[in-house]
Protein backbone atom coordinates (compact mmCIF):
# COMPACT_ATOMS: atom_id res chain seq x y z
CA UNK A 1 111.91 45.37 118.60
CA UNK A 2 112.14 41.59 119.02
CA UNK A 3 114.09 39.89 122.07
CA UNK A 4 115.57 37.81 119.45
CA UNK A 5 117.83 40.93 118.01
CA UNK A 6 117.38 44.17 119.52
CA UNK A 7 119.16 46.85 118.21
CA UNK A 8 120.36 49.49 121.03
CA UNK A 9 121.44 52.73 120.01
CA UNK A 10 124.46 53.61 123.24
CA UNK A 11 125.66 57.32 123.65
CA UNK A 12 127.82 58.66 126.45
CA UNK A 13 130.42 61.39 126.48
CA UNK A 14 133.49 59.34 126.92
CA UNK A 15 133.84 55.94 124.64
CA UNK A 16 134.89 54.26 127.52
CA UNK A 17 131.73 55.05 128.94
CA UNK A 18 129.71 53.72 126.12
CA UNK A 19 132.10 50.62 126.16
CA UNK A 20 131.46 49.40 129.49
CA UNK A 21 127.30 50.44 129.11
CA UNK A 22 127.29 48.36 125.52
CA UNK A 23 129.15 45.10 127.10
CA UNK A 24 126.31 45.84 129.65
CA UNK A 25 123.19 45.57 128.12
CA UNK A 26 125.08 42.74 125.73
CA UNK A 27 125.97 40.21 128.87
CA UNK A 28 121.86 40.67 129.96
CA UNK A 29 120.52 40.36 126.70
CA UNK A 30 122.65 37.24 124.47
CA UNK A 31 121.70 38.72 120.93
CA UNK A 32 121.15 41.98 121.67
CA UNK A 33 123.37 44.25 119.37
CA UNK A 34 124.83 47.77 120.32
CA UNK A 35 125.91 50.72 117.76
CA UNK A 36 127.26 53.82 118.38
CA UNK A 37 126.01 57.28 117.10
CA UNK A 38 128.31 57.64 113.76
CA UNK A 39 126.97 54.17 112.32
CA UNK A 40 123.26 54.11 113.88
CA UNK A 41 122.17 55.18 110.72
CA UNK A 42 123.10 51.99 108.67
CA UNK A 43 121.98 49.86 111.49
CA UNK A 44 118.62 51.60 112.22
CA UNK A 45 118.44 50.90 116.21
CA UNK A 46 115.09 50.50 118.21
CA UNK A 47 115.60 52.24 121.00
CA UNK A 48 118.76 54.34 122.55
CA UNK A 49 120.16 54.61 125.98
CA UNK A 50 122.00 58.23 126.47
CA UNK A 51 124.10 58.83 129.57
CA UNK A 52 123.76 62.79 130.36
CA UNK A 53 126.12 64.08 132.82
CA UNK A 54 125.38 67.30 135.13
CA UNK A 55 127.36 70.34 133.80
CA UNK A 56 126.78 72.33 130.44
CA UNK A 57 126.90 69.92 127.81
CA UNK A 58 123.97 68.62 129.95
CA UNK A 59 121.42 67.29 126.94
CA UNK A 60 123.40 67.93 124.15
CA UNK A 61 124.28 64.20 123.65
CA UNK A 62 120.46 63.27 123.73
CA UNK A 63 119.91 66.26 121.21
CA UNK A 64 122.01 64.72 118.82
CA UNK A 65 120.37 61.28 118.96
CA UNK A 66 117.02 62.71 118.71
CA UNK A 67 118.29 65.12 115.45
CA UNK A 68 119.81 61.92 113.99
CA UNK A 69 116.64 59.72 114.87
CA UNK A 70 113.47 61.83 115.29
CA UNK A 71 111.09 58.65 116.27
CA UNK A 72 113.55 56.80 118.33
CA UNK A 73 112.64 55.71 122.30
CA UNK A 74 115.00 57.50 124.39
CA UNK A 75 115.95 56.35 127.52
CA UNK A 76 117.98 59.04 129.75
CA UNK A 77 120.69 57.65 132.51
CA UNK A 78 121.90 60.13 134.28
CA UNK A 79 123.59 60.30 137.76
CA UNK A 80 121.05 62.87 139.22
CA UNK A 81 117.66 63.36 137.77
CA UNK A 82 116.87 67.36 139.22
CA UNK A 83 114.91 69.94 137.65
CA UNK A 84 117.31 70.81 134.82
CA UNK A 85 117.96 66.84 133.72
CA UNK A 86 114.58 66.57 134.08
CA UNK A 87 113.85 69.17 131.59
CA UNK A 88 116.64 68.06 128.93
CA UNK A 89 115.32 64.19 128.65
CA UNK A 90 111.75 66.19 128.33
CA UNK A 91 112.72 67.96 125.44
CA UNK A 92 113.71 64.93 123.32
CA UNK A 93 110.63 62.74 124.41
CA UNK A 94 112.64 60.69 127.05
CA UNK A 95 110.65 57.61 127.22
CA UNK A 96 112.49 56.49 130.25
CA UNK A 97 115.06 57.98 132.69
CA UNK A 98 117.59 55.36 134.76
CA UNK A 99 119.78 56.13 137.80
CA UNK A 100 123.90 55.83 137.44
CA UNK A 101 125.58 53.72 138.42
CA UNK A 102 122.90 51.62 135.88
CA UNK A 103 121.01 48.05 137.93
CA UNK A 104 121.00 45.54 135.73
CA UNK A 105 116.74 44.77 136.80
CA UNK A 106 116.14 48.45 135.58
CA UNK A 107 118.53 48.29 132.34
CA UNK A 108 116.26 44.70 132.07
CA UNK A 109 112.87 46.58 132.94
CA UNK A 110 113.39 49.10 130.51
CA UNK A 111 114.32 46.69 127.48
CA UNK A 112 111.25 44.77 127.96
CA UNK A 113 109.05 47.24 128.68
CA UNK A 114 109.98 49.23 124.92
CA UNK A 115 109.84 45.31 123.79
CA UNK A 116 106.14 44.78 124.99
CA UNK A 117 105.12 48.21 124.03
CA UNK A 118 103.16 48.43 127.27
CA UNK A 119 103.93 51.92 128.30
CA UNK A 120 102.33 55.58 129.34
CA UNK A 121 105.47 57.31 127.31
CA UNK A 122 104.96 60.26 125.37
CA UNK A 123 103.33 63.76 124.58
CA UNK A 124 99.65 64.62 125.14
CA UNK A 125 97.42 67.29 124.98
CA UNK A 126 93.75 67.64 125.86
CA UNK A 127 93.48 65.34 128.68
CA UNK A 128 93.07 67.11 131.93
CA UNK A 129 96.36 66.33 134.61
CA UNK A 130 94.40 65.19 136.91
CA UNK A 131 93.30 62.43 134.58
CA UNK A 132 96.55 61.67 133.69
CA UNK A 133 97.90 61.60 137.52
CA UNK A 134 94.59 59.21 138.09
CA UNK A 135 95.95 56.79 135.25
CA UNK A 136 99.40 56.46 136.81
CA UNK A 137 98.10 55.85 140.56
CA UNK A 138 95.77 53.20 139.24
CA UNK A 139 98.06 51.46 137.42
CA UNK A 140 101.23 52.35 140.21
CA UNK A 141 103.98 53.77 137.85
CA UNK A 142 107.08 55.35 137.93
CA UNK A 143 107.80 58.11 136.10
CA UNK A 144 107.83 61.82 136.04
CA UNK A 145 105.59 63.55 134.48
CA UNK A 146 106.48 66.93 133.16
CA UNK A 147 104.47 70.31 131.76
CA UNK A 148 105.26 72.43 129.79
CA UNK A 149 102.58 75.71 129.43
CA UNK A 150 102.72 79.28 128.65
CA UNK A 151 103.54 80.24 132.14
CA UNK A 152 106.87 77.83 132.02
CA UNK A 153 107.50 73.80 132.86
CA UNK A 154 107.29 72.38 135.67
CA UNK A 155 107.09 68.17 136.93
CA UNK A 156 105.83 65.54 139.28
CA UNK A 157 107.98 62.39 140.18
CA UNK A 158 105.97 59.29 141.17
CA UNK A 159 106.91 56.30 142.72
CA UNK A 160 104.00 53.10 142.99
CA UNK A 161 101.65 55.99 141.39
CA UNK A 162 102.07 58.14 144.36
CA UNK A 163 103.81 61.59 144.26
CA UNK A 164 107.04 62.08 145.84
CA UNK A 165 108.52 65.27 144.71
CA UNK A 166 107.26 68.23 142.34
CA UNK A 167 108.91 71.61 141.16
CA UNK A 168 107.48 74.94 139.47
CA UNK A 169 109.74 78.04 139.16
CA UNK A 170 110.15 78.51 143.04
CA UNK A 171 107.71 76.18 144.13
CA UNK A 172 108.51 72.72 145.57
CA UNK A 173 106.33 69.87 147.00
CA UNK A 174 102.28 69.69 147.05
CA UNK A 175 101.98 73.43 146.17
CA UNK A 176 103.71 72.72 143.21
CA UNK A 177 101.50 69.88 142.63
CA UNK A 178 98.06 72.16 142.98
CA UNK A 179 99.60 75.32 140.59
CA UNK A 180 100.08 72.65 138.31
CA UNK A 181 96.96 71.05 138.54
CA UNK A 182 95.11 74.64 137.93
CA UNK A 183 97.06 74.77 134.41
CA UNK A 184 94.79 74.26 131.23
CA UNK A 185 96.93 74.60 128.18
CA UNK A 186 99.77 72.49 129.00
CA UNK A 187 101.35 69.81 127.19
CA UNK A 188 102.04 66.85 129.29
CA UNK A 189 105.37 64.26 128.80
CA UNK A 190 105.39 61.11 130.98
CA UNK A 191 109.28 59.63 131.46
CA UNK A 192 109.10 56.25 132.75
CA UNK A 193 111.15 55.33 135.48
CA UNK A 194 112.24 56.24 139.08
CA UNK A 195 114.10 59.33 139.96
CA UNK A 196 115.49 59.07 142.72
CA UNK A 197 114.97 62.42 143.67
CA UNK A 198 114.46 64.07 147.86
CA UNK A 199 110.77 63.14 148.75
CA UNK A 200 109.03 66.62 149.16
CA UNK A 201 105.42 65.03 148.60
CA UNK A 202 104.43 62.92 152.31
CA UNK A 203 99.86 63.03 151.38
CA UNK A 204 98.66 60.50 148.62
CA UNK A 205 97.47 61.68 145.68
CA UNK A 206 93.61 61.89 146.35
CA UNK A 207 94.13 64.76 148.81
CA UNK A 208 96.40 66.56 146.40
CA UNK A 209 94.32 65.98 143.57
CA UNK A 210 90.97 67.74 145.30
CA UNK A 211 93.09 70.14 146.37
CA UNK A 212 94.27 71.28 143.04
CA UNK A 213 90.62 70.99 141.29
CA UNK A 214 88.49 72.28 144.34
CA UNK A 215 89.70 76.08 144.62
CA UNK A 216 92.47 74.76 147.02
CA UNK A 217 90.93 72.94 149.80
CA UNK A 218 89.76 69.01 149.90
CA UNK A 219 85.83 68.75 149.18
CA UNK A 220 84.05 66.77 151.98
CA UNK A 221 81.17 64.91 152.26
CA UNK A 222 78.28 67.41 153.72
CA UNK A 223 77.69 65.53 156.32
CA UNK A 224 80.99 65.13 157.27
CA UNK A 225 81.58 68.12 157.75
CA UNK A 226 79.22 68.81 160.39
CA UNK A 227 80.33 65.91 161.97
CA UNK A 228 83.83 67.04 162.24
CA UNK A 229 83.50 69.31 164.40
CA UNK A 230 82.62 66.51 167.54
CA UNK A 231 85.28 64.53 166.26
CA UNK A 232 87.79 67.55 166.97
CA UNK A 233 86.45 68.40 170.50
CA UNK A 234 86.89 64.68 171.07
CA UNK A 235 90.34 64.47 169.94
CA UNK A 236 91.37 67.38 172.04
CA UNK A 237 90.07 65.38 175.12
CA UNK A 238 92.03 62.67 173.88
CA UNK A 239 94.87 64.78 173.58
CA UNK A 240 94.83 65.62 177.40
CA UNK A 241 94.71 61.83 178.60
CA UNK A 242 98.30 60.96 180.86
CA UNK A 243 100.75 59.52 178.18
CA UNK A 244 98.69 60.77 175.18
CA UNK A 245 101.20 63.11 173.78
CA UNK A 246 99.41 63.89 170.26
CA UNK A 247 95.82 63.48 168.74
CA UNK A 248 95.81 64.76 165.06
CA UNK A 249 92.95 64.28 162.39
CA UNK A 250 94.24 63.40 158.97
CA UNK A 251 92.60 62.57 155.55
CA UNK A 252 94.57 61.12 152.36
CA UNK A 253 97.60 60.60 154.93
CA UNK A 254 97.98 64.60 155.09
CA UNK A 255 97.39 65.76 158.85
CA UNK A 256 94.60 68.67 158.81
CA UNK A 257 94.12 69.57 162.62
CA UNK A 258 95.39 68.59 166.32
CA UNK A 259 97.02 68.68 169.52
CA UNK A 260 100.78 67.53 170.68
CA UNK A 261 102.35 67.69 173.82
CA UNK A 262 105.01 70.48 174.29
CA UNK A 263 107.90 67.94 174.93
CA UNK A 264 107.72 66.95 170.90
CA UNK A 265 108.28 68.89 167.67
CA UNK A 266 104.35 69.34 166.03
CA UNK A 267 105.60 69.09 162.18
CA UNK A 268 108.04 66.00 162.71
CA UNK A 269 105.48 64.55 164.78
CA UNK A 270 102.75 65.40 161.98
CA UNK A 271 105.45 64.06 159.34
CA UNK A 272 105.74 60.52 160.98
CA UNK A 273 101.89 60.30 161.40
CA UNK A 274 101.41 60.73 157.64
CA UNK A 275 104.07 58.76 156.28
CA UNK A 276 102.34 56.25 158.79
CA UNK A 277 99.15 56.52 157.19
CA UNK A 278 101.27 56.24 153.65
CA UNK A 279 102.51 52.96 154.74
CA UNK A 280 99.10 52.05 155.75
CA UNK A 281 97.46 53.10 152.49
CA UNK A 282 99.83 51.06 150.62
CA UNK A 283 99.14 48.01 152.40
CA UNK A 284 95.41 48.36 151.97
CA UNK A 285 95.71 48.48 148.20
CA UNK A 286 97.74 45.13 148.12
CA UNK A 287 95.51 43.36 150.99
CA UNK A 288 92.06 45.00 150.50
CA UNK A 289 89.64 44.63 153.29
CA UNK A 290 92.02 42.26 154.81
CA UNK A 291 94.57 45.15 155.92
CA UNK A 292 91.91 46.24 159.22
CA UNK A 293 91.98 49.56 159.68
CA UNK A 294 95.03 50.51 161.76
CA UNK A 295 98.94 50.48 161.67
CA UNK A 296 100.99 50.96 164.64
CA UNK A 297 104.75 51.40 164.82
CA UNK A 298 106.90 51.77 168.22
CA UNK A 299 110.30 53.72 168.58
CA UNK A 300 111.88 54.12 171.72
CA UNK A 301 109.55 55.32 174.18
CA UNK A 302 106.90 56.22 171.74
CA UNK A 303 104.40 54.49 169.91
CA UNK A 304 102.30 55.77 166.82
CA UNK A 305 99.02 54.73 165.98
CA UNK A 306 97.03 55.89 162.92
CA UNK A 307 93.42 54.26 162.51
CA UNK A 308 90.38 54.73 160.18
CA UNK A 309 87.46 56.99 161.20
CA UNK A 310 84.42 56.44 159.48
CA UNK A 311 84.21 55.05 156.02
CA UNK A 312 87.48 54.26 153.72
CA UNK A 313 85.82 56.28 150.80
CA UNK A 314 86.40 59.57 152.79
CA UNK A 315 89.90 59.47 153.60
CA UNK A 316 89.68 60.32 157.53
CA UNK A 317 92.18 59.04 159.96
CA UNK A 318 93.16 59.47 163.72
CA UNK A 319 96.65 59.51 164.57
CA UNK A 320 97.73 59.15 168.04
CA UNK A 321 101.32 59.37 169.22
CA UNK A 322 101.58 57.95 173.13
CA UNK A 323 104.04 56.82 175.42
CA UNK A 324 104.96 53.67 175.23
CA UNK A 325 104.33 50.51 178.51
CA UNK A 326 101.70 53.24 179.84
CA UNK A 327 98.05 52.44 181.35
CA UNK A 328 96.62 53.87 178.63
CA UNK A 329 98.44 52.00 175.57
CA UNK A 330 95.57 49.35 177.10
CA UNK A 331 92.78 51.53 176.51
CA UNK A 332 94.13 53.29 173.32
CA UNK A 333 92.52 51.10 171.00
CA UNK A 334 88.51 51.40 172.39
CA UNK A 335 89.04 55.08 172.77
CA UNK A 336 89.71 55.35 169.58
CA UNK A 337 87.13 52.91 168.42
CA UNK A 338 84.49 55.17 170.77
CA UNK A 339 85.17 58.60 168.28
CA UNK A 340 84.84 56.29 165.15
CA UNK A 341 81.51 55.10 166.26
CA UNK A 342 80.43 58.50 167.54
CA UNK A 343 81.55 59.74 163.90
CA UNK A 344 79.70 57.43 162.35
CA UNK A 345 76.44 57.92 164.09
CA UNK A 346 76.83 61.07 163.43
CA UNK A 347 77.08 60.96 159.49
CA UNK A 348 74.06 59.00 159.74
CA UNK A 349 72.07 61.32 161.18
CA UNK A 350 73.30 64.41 159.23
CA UNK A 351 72.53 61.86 155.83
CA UNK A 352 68.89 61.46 156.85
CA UNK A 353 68.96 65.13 157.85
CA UNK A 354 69.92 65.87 153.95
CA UNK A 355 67.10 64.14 152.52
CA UNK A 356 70.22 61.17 151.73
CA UNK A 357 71.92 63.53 149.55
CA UNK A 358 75.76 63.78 150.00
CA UNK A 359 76.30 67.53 148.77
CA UNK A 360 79.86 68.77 149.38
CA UNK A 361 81.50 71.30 151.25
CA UNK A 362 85.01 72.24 152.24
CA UNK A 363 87.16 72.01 154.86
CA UNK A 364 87.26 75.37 156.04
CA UNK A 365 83.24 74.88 156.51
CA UNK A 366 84.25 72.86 159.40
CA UNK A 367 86.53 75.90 161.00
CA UNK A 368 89.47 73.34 161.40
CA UNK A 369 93.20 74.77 162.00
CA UNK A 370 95.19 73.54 158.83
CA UNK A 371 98.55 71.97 160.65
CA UNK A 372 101.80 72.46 159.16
C-alpha cells in the first residue's frame, strides 16, 4: 500500500453506512480510493475496514471479506468491542479494531500504520504469552490480544502496554490474566487498537506476569523477604499515628498488605492507592530517574501518598492515605523516608548474610495478609 493510492476495501450492513465511512477515509486521505464488497475483486484492495454491529449477524460481514480475500488486513469498527466482538474480528485475523462513532486520528493511525508495515498483527504459535505481553509493554501498544487453546479462548486488552481488562469463560480481570498465562498450547492473535472496554486490570503488568509464571504468587528477592516483615510492623505503627488513616504495602502498583482506619472503605481505598502508583509508574517511564520517587494527590479532606521503598527493580511501594492540613502531613514525608532507609539497611545485611546471592522466595514466605 502506497499513500499515493491506497485501495480500501469498506463493508457495513447498511450502504448508507458504508457511504458516509468511504467519503470518510476519502476527505483524510486525497487519493485514497474506496470499493465495496461486489467489485473488490477487480480492484484488489490493500486493506478493509468492516463495521460489525452487536446482534446475530455479529461477524458475518467480516466473514465474507475474509472468504472473498483470504490475505487481506482487516480492520474491525464496531460500537462495543466485548467478549463476543472480540472473538468474531479474532477469527478473521483482525489486524486492528476501532471504536464507533470512527476519530478521524485513529481512522489516520490505522492507515499509516498498515502503510508502514510497522505492526505486532497476526497469529503465532510457540512463543510463550508472557513473551508476547513483555513485547507489547516495552514497546506500549494497544491492542488485545486473544487465545485460543484446547480449553477455549479467552483475551487481554492493553492500553500504553499495560493491561486493562481480561476475560476467560467466567473469569474476569488479573485472574483471567494468570489462567491464561499457565496455558501452553495456545495460539495467540494480537488486534491492534484500543477497546474501549470497563478497566478490570488496576496492577501493571510485572506483578501479573510473576504471578502467572511463579505458581501464583510474585517471586521476591530473598532478602526481601526477610526484610518485609519490619517493614510491616512499621507500617502498622504508622497506621496508628493521629490523621494517618491507611498504611498499605504495594509492589507493581497492586496493594499486598495493610491497615485503614474504620471511617473508610479498605478496597476503594486500596483501589485509589494503586491506580496512584499506576499514574506514578507511567510517569517514571517517560521521565526516568527524573520522576523522584513519590506522587501525591489531595481530594477533599484526604490526601494520598504512594512512595518508593527500597530499590525501583523490586517493585515495593508505601501508600499512605492521611488527613489533609494535619500536624502530621509535616512529618509524613521523613516517616516515610525513615522505613525506606530501615528497609534498605536491612536488604543489605540479609545480601551479605546470603553470601551476595539474591535467591528468590515468595510472598507468602513473608506471612503477609493478601488485601483485597
Amino acid at each position: 500500500m502506497t499513500p499515493s493510492s491506497p485501495i480500501v476495501l469498506v463493508a457495513a450492513p447498511e450502504p448508507a453506512q458504508s457511504k458516509v465511512l468511504a467519503e470518510m477515509l476519502r476527505a483524510l486521505r486525497p487519493g485514497l480510493r474506496t470499493v465495496d464488497l461486489e467489485s473488490s475483486a477487480e480492484a484488489t484492495p490493500t486493506m478493509a475496514m468492516v463495521l460489525e454491529l452487536p446482534g446475530s449477524n455479529l461477524g458475518k460481514l467480516s466473514a465474507q471479506v475474509r472468504d472473498r480475500h483470504p490475505n487481506l488486513a482487516i480492520a474491525v469498527i464496531s460500537p462495543t468491542f466485548d467478549d463476543e466482538t472480540i472473538e468474531a474480528a479474532a477469527k478473521v485475523g483482525a489486524a486492528a479494531i476501532i471504536p464507533s462513532p470512527c476519530e478521524s486520528s485513529a481512522l489516520t493511525q490505522v492507515l499509516r500504520a498498515h502503510e508502514r508495515k510497522v505492526t505486532f498483527a497476526g497469529r503465532v504459535s510457540g512463543i510463550e504469552t508472557g513473551e508476547l505481553l513483555r513485547l507489547h509493554a516495552i514497546s506500549g501498544s494497544d491492542g488485545v490480544l486473544v487465545l485460543e487453546g484446547a480449553a477455549g479462548s479467552g483475551a487481554i486488552h492493553l492500553e500504553g502496554g499495560q493491561p486493562v481488562h481480561a476475560w476467560l469463560a467466567d473469569l474476569r480481570g488479573a485472574e483471567a490474566v494468570v489462567a491464561l498465562l499457565t496455558w501452553t498450547d495456545a495460539r495467540a492473535t494480537w488486534i491492534a487498537g484500543r477497546s474501549g472496554c470497563a478497566r478490570t486490570i488496576v496492577g501493571r503488568i510485572q506483578g501479573l506476569l510473576e504471578r502467572g509464571e511463579g505458581a501464583g504468587e510474585p517471586s521476591v528477592d530473598r532478602a526481601a523477604v526477610e526484610a518485609l516483615g519490619d517493614v510491616v510492623e512499621k507500617l502498622e505503627r504508622l497506621s496508628q499515628t493521629p490523621d494517618i488513616l491507611a498504611a498499605y504495602l504495594l509492589r507493581n502498583a497492586e496493594v499486598l498488605t495493610g491497615h485503614v482506619d474504620a471511617e473508610l472503605d479498605s478496597a476503594l481505598v486500596g483501589r485509589a492507592l494503586s491506580r496512584l502508583a499506576l499514574v506514578f509508574h507511567d510517569m517514571e517511564e517517560q521521565q526516568g530517574d527524573g520522576a523522584g520517587s513519590e506522587i501525591q494527590a489531595t481530594v477533599g479532606e484526604y490526601r494520598l501518598v504512594v512512595d518508593r521503598l527500597g530499590p525501583s527493580r523490586l517493585g515495593y511501594q508505601i501508600g499512605v492515605v492521611v488527613r489533609q492540613a494535619t500536624p502530621v502531613c509535616k512529618s509524613l514525608r521523613r516517616l516515610i523516608r525513615q522505613i525506606d532507609r530501615s528497609f534498605r539497611r536491612s536488604l543489605a545485611q540479609g545480601g551479605q548474610a546470603h553470601g551476595g546471592s539474591s535467591g528468590s522466595g515468595s510472598l507468602q514466605a513473608t506471612g503477609l495478609p493478601r488485601v483485597a
